[in-house]
C-alpha atoms as a PDB file:
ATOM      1  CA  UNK A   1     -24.392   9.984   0.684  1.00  0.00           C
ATOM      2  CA  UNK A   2     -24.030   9.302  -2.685  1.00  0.00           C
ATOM      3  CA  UNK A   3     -20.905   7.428  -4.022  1.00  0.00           C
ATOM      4  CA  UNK A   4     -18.701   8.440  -6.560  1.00  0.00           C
ATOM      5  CA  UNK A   5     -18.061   5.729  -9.017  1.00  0.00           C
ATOM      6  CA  UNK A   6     -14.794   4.325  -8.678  1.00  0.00           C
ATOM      7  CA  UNK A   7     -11.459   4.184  -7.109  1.00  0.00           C
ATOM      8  CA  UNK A   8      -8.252   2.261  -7.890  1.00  0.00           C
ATOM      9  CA  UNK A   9      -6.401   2.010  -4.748  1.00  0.00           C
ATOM     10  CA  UNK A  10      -2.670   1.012  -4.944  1.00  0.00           C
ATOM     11  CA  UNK A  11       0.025   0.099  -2.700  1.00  0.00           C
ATOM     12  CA  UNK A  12       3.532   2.160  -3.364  1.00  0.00           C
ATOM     13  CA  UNK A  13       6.901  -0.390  -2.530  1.00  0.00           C
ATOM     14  CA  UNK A  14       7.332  -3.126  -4.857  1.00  0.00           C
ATOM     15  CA  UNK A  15       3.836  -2.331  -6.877  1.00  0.00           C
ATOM     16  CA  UNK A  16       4.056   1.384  -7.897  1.00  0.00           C
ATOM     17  CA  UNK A  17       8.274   1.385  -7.377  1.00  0.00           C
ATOM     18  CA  UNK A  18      10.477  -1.892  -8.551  1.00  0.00           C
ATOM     19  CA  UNK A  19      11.964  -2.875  -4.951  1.00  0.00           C
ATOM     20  CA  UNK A  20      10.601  -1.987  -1.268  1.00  0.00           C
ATOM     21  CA  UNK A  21      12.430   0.963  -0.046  1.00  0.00           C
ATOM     22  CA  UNK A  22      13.915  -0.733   2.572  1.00  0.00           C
ATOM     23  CA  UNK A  23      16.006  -3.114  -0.032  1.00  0.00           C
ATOM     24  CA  UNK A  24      17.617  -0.034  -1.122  1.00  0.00           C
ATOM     25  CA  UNK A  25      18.353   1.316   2.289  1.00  0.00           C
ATOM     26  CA  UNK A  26      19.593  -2.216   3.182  1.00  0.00           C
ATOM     27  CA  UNK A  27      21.975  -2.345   0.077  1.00  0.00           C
ATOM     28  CA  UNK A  28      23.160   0.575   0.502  1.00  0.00           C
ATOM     29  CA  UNK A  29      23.847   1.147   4.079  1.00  0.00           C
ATOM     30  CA  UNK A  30      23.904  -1.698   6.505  1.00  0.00           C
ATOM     31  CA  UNK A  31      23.928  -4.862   3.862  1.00  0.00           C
ATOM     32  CA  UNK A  32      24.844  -7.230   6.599  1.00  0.00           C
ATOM     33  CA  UNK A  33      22.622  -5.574   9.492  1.00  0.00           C
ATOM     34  CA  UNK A  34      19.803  -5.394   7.354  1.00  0.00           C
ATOM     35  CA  UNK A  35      19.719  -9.007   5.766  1.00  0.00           C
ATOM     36  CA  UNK A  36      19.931 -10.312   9.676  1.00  0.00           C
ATOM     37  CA  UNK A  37      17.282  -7.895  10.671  1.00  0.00           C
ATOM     38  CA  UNK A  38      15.456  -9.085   7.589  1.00  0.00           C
ATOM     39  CA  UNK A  39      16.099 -12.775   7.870  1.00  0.00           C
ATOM     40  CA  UNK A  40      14.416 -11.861  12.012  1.00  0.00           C
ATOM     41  CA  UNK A  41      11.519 -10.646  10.909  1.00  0.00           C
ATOM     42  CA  UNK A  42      10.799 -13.074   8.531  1.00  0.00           C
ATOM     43  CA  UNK A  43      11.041 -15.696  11.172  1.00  0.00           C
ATOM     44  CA  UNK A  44       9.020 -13.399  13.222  1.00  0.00           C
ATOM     45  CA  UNK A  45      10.662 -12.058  15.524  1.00  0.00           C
ATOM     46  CA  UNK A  46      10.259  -8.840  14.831  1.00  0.00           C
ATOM     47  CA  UNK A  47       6.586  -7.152  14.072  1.00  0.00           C
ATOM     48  CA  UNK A  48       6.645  -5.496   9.963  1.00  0.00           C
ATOM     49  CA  UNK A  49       6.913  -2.132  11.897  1.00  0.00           C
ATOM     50  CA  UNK A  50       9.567  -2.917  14.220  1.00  0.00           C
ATOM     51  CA  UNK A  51      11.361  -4.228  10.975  1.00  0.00           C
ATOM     52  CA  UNK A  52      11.171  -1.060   9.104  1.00  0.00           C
ATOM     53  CA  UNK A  53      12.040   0.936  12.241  1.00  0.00           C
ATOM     54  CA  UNK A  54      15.242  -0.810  12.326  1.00  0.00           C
ATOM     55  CA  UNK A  55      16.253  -0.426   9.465  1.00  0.00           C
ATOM     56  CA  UNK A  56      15.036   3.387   8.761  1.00  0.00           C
ATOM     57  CA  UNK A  57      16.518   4.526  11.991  1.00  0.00           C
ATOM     58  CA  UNK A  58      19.960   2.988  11.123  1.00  0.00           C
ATOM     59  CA  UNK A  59      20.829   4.997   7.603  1.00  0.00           C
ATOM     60  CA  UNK A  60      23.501   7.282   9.410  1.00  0.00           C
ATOM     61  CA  UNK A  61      23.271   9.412   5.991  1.00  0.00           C
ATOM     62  CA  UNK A  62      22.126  13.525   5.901  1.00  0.00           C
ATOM     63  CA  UNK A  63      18.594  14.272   4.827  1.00  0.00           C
ATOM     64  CA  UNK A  64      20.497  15.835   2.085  1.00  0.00           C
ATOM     65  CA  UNK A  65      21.502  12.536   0.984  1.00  0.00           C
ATOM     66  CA  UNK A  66      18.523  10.322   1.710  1.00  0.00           C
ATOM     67  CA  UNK A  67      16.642  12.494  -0.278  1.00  0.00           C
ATOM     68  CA  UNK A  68      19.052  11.860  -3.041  1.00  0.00           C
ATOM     69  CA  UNK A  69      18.871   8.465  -2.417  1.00  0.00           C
ATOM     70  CA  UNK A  70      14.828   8.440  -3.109  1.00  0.00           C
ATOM     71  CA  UNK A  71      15.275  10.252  -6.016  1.00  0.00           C
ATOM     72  CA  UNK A  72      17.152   7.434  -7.507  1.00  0.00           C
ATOM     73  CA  UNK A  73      14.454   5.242  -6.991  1.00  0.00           C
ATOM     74  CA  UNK A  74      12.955   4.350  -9.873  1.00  0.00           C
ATOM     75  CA  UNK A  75       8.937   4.062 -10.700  1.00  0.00           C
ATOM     76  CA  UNK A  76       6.545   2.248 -12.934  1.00  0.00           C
ATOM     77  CA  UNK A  77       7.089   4.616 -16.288  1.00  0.00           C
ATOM     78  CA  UNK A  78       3.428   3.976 -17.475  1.00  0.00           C
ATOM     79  CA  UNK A  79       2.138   5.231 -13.792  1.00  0.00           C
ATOM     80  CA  UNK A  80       1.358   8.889 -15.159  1.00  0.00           C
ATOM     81  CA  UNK A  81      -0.448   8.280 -17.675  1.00  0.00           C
ATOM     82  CA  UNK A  82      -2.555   5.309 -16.108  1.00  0.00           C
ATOM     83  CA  UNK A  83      -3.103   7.625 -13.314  1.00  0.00           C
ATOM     84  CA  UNK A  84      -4.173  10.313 -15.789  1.00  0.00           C
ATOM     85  CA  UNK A  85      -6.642   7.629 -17.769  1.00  0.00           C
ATOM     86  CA  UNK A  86      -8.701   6.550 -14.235  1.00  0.00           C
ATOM     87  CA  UNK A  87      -8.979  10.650 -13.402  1.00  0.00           C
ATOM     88  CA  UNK A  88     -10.503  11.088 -16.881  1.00  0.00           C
ATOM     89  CA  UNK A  89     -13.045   8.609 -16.735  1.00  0.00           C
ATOM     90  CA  UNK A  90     -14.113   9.915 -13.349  1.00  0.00           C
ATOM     91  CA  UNK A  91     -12.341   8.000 -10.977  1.00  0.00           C
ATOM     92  CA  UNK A  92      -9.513   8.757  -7.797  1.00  0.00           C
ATOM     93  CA  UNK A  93      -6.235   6.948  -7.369  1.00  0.00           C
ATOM     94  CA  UNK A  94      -5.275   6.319  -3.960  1.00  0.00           C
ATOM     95  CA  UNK A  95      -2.051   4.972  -2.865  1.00  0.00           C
ATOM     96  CA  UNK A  96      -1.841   3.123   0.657  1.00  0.00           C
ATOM     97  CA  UNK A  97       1.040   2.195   2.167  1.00  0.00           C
ATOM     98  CA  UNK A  98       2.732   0.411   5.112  1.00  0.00           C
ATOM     99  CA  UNK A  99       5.827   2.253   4.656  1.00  0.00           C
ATOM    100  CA  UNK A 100       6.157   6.045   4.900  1.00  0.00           C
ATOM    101  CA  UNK A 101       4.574   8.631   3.849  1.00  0.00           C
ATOM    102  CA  UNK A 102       8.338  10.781   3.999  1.00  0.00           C
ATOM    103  CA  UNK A 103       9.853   9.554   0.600  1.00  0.00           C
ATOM    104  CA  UNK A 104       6.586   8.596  -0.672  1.00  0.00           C
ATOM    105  CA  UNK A 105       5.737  12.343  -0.591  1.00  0.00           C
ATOM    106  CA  UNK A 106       8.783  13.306  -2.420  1.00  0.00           C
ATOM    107  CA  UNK A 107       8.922  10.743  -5.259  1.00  0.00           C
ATOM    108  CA  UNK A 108       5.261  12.090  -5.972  1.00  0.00           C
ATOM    109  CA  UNK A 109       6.682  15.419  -5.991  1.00  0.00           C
ATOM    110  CA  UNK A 110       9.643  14.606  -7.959  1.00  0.00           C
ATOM    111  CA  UNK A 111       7.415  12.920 -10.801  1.00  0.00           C
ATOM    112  CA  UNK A 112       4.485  15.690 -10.936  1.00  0.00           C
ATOM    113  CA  UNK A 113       1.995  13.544  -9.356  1.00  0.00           C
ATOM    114  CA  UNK A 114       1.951  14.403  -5.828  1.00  0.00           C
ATOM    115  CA  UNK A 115      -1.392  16.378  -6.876  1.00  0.00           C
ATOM    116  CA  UNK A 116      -3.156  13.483  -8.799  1.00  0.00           C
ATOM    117  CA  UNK A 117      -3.328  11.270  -5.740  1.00  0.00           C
ATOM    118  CA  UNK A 118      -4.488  10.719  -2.243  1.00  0.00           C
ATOM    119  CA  UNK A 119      -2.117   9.122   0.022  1.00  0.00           C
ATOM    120  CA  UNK A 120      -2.336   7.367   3.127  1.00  0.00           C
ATOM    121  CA  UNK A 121       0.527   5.901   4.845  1.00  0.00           C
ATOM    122  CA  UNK A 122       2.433   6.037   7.650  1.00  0.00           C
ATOM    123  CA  UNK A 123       3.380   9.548   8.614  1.00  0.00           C
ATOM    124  CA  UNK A 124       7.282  10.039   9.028  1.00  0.00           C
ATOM    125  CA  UNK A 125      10.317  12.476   9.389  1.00  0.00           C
ATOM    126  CA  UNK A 126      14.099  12.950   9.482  1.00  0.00           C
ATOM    127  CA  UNK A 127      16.006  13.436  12.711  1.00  0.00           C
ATOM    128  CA  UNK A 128      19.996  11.875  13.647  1.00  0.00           C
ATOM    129  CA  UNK A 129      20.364  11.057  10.570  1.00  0.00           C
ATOM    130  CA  UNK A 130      17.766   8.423  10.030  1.00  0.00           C
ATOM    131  CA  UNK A 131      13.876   8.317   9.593  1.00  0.00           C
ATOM    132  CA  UNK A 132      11.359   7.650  11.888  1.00  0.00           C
ATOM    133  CA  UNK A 133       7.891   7.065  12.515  1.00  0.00           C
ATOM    134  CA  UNK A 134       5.467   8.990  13.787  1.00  0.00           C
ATOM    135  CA  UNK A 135       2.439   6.516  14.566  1.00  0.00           C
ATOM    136  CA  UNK A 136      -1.209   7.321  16.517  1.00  0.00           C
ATOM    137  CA  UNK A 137      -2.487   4.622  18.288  1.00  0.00           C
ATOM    138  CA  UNK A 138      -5.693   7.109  18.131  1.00  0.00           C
ATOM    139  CA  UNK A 139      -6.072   7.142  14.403  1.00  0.00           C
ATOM    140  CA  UNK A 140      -8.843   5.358  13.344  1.00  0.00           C
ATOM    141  CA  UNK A 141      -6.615   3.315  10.927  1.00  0.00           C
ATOM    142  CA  UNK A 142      -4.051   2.198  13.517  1.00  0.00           C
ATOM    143  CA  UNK A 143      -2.252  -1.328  12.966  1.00  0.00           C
ATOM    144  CA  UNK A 144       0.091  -2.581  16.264  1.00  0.00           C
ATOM    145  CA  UNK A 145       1.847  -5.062  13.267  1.00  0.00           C
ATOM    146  CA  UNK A 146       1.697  -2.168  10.671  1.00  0.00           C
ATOM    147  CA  UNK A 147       1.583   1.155  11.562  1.00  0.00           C
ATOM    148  CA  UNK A 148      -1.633   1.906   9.165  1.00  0.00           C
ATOM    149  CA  UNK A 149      -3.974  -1.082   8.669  1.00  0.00           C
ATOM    150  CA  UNK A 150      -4.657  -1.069   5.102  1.00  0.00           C
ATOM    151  CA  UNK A 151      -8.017  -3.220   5.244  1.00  0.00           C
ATOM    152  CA  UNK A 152      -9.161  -0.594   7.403  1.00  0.00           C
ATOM    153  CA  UNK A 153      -8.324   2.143   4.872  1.00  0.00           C
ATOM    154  CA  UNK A 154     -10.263   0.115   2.381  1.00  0.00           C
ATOM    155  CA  UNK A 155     -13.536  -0.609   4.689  1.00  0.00           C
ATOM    156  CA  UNK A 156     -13.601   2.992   4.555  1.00  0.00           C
ATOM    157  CA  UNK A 157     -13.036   3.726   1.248  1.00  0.00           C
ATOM    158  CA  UNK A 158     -15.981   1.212   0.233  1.00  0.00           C
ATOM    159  CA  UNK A 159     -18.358   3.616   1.782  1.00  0.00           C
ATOM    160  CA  UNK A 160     -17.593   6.022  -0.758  1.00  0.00           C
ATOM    161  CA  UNK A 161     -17.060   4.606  -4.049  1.00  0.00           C
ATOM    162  CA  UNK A 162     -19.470   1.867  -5.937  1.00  0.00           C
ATOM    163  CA  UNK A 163     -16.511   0.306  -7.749  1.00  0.00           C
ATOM    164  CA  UNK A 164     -13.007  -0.380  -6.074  1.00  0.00           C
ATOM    165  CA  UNK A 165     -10.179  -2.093  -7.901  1.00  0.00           C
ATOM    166  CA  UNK A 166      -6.724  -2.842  -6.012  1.00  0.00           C
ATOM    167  CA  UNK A 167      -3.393  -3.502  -7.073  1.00  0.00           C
ATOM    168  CA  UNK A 168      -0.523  -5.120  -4.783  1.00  0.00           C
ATOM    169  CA  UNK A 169       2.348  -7.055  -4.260  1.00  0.00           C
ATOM    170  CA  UNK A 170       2.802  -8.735  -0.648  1.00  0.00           C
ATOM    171  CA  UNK A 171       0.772 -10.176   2.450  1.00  0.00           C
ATOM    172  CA  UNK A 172      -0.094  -7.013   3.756  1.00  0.00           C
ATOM    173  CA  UNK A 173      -2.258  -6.397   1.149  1.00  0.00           C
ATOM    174  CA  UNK A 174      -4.324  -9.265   0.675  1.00  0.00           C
ATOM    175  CA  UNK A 175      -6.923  -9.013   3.195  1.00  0.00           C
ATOM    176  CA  UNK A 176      -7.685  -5.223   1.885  1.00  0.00           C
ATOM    177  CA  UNK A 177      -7.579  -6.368  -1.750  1.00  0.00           C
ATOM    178  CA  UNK A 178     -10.188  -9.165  -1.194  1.00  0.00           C
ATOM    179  CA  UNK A 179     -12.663  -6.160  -0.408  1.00  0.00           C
ATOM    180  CA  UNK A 180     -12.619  -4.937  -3.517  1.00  0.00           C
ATOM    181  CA  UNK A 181     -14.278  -6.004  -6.840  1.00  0.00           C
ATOM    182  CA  UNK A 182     -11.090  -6.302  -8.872  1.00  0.00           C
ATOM    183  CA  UNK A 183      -7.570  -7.691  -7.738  1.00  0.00           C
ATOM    184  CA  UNK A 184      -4.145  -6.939 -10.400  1.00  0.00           C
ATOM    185  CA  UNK A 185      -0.968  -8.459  -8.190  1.00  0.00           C
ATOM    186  CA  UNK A 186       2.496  -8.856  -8.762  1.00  0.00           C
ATOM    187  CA  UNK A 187       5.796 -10.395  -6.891  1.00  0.00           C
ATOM    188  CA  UNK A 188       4.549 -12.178  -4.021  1.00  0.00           C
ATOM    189  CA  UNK A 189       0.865 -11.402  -3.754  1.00  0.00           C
ATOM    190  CA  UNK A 190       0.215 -13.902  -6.815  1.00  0.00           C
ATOM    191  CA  UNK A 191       1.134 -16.789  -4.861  1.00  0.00           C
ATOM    192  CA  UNK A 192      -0.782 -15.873  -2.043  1.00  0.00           C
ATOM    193  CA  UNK A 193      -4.066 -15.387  -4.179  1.00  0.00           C
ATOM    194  CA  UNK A 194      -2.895 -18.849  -6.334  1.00  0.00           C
ATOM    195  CA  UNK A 195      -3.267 -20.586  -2.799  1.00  0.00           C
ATOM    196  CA  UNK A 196      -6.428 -19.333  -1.264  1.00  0.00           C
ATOM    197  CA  UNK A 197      -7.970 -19.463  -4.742  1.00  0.00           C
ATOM    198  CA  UNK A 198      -9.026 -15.762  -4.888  1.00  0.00           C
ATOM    199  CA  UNK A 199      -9.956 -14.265  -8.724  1.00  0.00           C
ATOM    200  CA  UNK A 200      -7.175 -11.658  -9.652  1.00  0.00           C
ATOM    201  CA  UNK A 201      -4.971 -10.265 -12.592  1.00  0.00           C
ATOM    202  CA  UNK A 202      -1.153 -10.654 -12.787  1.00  0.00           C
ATOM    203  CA  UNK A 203       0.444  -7.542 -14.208  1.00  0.00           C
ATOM    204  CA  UNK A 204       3.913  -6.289 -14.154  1.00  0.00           C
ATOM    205  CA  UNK A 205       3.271  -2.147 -15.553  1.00  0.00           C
ATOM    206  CA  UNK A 206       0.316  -0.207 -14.761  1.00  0.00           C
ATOM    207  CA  UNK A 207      -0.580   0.064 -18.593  1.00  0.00           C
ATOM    208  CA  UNK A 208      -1.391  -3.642 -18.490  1.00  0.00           C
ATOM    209  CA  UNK A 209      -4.018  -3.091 -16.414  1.00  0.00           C
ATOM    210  CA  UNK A 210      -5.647   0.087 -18.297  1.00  0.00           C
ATOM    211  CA  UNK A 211      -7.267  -2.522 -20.628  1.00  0.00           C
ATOM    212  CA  UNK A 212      -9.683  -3.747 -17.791  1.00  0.00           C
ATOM    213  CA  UNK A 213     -10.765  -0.861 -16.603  1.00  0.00           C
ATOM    214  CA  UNK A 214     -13.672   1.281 -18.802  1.00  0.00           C
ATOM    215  CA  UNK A 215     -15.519   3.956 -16.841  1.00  0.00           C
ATOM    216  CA  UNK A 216     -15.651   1.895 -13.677  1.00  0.00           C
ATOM    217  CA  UNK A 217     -16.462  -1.640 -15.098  1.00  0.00           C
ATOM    218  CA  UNK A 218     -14.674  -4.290 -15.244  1.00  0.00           C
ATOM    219  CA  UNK A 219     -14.146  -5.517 -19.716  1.00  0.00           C
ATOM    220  CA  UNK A 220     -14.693  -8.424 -20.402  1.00  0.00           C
ATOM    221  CA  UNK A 221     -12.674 -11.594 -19.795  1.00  0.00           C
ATOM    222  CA  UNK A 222     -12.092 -12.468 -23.110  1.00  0.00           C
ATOM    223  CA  UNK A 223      -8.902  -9.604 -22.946  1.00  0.00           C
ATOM    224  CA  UNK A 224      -6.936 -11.854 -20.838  1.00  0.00           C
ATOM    225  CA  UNK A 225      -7.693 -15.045 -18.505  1.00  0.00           C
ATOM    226  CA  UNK A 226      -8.658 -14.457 -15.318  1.00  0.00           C
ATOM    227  CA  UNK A 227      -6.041 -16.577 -13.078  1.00  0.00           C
ATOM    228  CA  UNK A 228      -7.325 -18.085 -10.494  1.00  0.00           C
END
């Protein structure tokens, strides 16, 4: 099979939007549930999924209003065109996500994009007035801890593109990140690189990065540093 030439795979809360979903849910809704839930799972007693389950299940809000809720959220503003710049030069943009794929879907939608991307995340819907996952222990990129396993998703991509480049913000994606020849990271995913030593870019808006990518190769270093 031949491989196309390159993908830029990116993960959506706190990397693509300003704040994890769930902060704005939390915030919103259940600001003293949530920050104990939160505060749990961060001393592990509860699995990421489990977390996020929690708190998705517990809006108490109408569709009608959740969707006007993820409307609000706000996005990286140089997104569309960055997205717009990899298609041109031949490559894909994939978004993968631990969260789900239900507002994912319709912030896409709501911004134009939903047909410039591939997505793969969590699938999810609305029922008593909160969201919920709908997870297949069957599918091939099944995580107990996360619902999708995202270094699964990128074992797979690797068989189909010669060049992958990856762009995070948290734990969950560091182990899919280190498969790919090019890391950009922001929030806490810089600290986690900083102490394993692993090569990567910091970056706070997608334009940023559009100066290290040229037709699937990586410029050269002389742009910017490379932190390690």
């Amino acid at each position: 099979m031949n491989k196309k030439p390159f993908v830029f795979i990116s993960d959506f809360d706190g990397t693509i939007t300003e704040r994890d979903f769930y902060w704005h849910m939390i915030d919103k809704y259940m600001p003293i549930e949530g920050i104990q839930w939160y505060q749990q799972w961060k001393k592990g007693e509860f699995l990421d999924i489990e977390f996020l389950n929690k708190v998705f299940n517990s809006i108490n809000q109408t569709e009608t209003q959740i969707i006007e809720d993820i409307l609000q959220i706000p996005i990286d503003p140089t997104l569309l065109p960055f997205i717009q710049y990899i298609k041109n030069h031949g490559g894909d943009f994939i978004i993968v996500s631990a969260g789900t794929s239900y507002y994912i879907d319709i912030l896409l939608e709501f911004h134009g994009i939903h047909n410039d991307v591939i997505l793969f995340s969590n699938p999810g819907f609305y029922k008593e007035k909160g969201l919920y996952f709908n997870l297949d222990p069957e599918n091939p990129f099944y995580s107990s801890r996360y619902g999708i396993d995202k270094k699964k998703v990128v074992e797979a991509l690797s068989e189909q593109y010669n060049v992958l480049y990856y762009a995070g913000d948290s734990e969950p994606d560091y182990q899919a990140s280190l498969l790919c020849n090019t890391r950009f990271a922001k929030g806490p995913l810089i600290e986690i690189y900083e102490e394993n030593q692993i090569d990567f870019y910091p970056f706070t808006h997608f334009s940023e990065i559009q100066s290290f990518i040229c037709f699937g190769q990586t410029h050269s270093l002389n742009f910017l540093d490379k932190i390690r």
